[in-house]
Protein backbone atom coordinates (compact mmCIF):
# COMPACT_ATOMS: atom_id res chain seq x y z
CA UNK A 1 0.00 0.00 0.00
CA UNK A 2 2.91 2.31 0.58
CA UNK A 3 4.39 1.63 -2.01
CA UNK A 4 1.66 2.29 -4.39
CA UNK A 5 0.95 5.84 -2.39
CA UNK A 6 4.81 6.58 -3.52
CA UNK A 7 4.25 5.21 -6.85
CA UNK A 8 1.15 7.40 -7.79
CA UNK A 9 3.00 10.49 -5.69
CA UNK A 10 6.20 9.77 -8.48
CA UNK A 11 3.46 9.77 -11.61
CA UNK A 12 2.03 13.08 -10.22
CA UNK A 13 5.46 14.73 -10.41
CA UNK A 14 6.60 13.63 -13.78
CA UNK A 15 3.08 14.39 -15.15
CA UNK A 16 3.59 17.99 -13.97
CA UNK A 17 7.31 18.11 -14.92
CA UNK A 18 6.21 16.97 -18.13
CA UNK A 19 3.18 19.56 -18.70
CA UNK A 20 5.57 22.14 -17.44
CA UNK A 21 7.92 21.47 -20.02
CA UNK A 22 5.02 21.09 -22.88
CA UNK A 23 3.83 24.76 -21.35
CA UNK A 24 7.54 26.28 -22.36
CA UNK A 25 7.15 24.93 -25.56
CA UNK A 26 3.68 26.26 -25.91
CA UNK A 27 4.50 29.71 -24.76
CA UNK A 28 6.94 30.32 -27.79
CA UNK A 29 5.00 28.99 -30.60
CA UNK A 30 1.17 29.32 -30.12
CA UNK A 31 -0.76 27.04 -32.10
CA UNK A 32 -3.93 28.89 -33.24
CA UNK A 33 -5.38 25.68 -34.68
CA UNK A 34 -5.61 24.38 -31.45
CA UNK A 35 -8.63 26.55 -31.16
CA UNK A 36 -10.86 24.84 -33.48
CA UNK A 37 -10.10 21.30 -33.19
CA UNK A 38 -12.76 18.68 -34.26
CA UNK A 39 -13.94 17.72 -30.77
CA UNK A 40 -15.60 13.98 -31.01
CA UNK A 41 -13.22 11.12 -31.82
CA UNK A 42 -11.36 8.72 -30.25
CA UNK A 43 -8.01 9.44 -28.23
CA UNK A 44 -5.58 6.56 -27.03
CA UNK A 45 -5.53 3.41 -27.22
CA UNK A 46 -9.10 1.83 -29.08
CA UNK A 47 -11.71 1.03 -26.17
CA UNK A 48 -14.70 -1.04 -26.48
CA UNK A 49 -17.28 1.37 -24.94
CA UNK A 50 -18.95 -1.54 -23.29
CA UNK A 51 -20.35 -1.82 -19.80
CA UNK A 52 -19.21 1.70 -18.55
CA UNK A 53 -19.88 2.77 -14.83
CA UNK A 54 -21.37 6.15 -14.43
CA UNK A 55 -19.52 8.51 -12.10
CA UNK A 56 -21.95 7.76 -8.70
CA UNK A 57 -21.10 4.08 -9.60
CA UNK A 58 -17.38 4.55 -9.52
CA UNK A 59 -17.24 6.53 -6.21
CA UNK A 60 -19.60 3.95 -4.24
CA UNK A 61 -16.58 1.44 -5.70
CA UNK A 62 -13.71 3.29 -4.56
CA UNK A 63 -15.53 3.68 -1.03
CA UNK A 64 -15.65 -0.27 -0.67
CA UNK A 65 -11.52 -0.97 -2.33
CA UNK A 66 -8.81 1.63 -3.20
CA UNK A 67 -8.92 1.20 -6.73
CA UNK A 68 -11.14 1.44 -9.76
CA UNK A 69 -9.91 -0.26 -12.83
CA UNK A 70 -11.93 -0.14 -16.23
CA UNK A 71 -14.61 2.16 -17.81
CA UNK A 72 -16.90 4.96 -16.70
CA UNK A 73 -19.05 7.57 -18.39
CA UNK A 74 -19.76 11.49 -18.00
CA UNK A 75 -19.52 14.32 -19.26
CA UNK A 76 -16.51 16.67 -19.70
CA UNK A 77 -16.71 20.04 -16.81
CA UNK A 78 -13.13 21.63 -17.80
CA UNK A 79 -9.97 20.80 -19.83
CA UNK A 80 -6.65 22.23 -19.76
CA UNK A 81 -6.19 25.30 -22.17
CA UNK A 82 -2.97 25.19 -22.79
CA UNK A 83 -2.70 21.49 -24.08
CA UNK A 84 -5.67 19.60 -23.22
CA UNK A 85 -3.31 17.62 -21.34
CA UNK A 86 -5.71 17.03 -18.40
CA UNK A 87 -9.70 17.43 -17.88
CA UNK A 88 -12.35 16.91 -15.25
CA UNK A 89 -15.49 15.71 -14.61
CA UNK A 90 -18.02 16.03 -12.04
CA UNK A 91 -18.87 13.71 -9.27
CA UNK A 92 -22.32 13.72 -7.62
CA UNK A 93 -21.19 15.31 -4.55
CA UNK A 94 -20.36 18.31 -6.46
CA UNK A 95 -16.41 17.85 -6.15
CA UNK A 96 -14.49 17.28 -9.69
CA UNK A 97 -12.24 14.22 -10.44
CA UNK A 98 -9.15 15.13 -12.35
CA UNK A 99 -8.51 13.22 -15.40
CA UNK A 100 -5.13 12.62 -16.91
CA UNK A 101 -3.69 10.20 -19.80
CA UNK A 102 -1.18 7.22 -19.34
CA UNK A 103 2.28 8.43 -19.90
CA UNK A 104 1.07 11.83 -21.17
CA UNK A 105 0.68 9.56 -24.29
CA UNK A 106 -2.49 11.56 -25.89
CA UNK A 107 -4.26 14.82 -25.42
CA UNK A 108 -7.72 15.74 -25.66
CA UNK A 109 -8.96 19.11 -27.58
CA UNK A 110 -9.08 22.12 -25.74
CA UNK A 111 -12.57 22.81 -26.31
CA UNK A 112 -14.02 19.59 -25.46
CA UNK A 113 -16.08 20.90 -22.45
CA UNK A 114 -19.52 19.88 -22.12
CA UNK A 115 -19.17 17.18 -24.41
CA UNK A 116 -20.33 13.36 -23.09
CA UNK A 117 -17.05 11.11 -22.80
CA UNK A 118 -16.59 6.96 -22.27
CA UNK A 119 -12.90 7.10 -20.49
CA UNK A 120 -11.04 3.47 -19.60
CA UNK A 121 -7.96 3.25 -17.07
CA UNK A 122 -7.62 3.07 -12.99
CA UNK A 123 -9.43 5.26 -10.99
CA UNK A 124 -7.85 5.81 -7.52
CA UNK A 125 -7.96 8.18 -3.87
CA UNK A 126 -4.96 9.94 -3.83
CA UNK A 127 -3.60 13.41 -1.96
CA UNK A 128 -2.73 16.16 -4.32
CA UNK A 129 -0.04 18.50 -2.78
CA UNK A 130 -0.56 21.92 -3.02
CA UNK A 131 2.33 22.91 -5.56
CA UNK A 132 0.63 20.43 -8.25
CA UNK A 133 -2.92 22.41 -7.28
CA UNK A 134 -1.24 25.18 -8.14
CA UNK A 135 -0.16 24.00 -11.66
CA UNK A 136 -3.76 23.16 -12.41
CA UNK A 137 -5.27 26.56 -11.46
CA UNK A 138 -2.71 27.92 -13.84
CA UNK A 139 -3.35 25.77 -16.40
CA UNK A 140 -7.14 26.42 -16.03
CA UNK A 141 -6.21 30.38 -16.29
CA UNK A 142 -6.54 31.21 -12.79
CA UNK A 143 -5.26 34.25 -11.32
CA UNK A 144 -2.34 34.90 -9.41
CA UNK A 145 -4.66 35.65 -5.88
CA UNK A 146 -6.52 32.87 -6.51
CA UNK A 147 -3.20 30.20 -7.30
CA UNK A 148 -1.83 32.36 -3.88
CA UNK A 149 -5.00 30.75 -1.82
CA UNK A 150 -4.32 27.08 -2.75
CA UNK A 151 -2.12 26.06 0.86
CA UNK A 152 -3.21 22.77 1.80
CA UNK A 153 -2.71 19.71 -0.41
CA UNK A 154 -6.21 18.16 -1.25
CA UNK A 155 -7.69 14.27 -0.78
CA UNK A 156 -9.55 13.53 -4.00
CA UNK A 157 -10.52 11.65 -6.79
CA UNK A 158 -8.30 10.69 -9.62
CA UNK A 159 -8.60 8.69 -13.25
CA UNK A 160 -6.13 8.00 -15.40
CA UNK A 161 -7.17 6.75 -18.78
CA UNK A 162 -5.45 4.83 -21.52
CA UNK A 163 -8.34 5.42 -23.79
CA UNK A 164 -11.28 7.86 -24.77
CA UNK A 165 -14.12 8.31 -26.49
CA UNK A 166 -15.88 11.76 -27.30
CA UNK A 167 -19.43 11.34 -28.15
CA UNK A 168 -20.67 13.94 -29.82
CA UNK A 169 -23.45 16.04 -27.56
CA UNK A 170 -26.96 15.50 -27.79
């Protein structure tokens, strides 16, 4: 159990050193057609779409084990608009789970929000410290105040998917 605690902690920090260093790369050479990307497709490795949990499903699972592995369905809240390197989607107690994708591997468009999604990969309860909070309120265009007020590392939801699915909305 430690062990996996340290193991998820490790993938947290290379995800953000590895978002930090798409960000640099961003910065210097804007891509304006990132804009207007075709928003329903699939993303990652093919999944099969079949027998999907919805998001209440998946939390009353992760009360009763500490992990969640396989698919789930919702809809997309926010997305990171630098990259679309992250996104997040609603649970029914009104806090967000934080999606991210295997080995920063694939990225999702920018202005996917809104849109109905089918995500596979392992869901899991993890502690986010507060410098990777920060990076996310950045990434979601936060302001400096508001990064300033993140100071205590927060218990939450995470998924990490190896595939997705963008329907398109109804």
């Amino acid at each position: 159990m430690k062990n996996f605690k340290t193991l998820v902690a490790l993938g947290l920090v290379v995800l953000l050193a590895a978002c930090n260093a798409e960000v640099k790369v961003e910065k210097t050479e804007k891509a304006p057609e990132m804009e207007s990307q075709e928003v329903p497709g699939k993303y990652g490795v093919e999944i099969s779409e079949a027998a999907a949990l919805t998001t209440a499903q998946l939390v009353s699972q992760l009360n009763e084990g500490e992990s969640f592995e396989g698919q789930i369905v919702g809809e997309i809240n926010e997305v990171c608009t630098k990259k679309g390197c992250w996104l997040t989607m609603d649970l029914p107690d009104g806090e967000s789970m934080r999606v991210t994708f295997k080995d920063y591997g694939f990225f999702v468009p920018t202005n996917s929000q809104g849109f109905p999604i089918v995500l596979e990969g392992v869901a899991t309860i993890v502690e986010t410290d507060v410098e990777t909070l920060r990076h996310f309120a950045e990434d979601q265009g936060k302001s400096k105040e508001e990064i300033e007020q993140i100071t205590a590392p927060k218990r939450e939801i995470t998924f990490e998917a190896t595939g997705v699915v963008i329907k398109d909305k109804a």
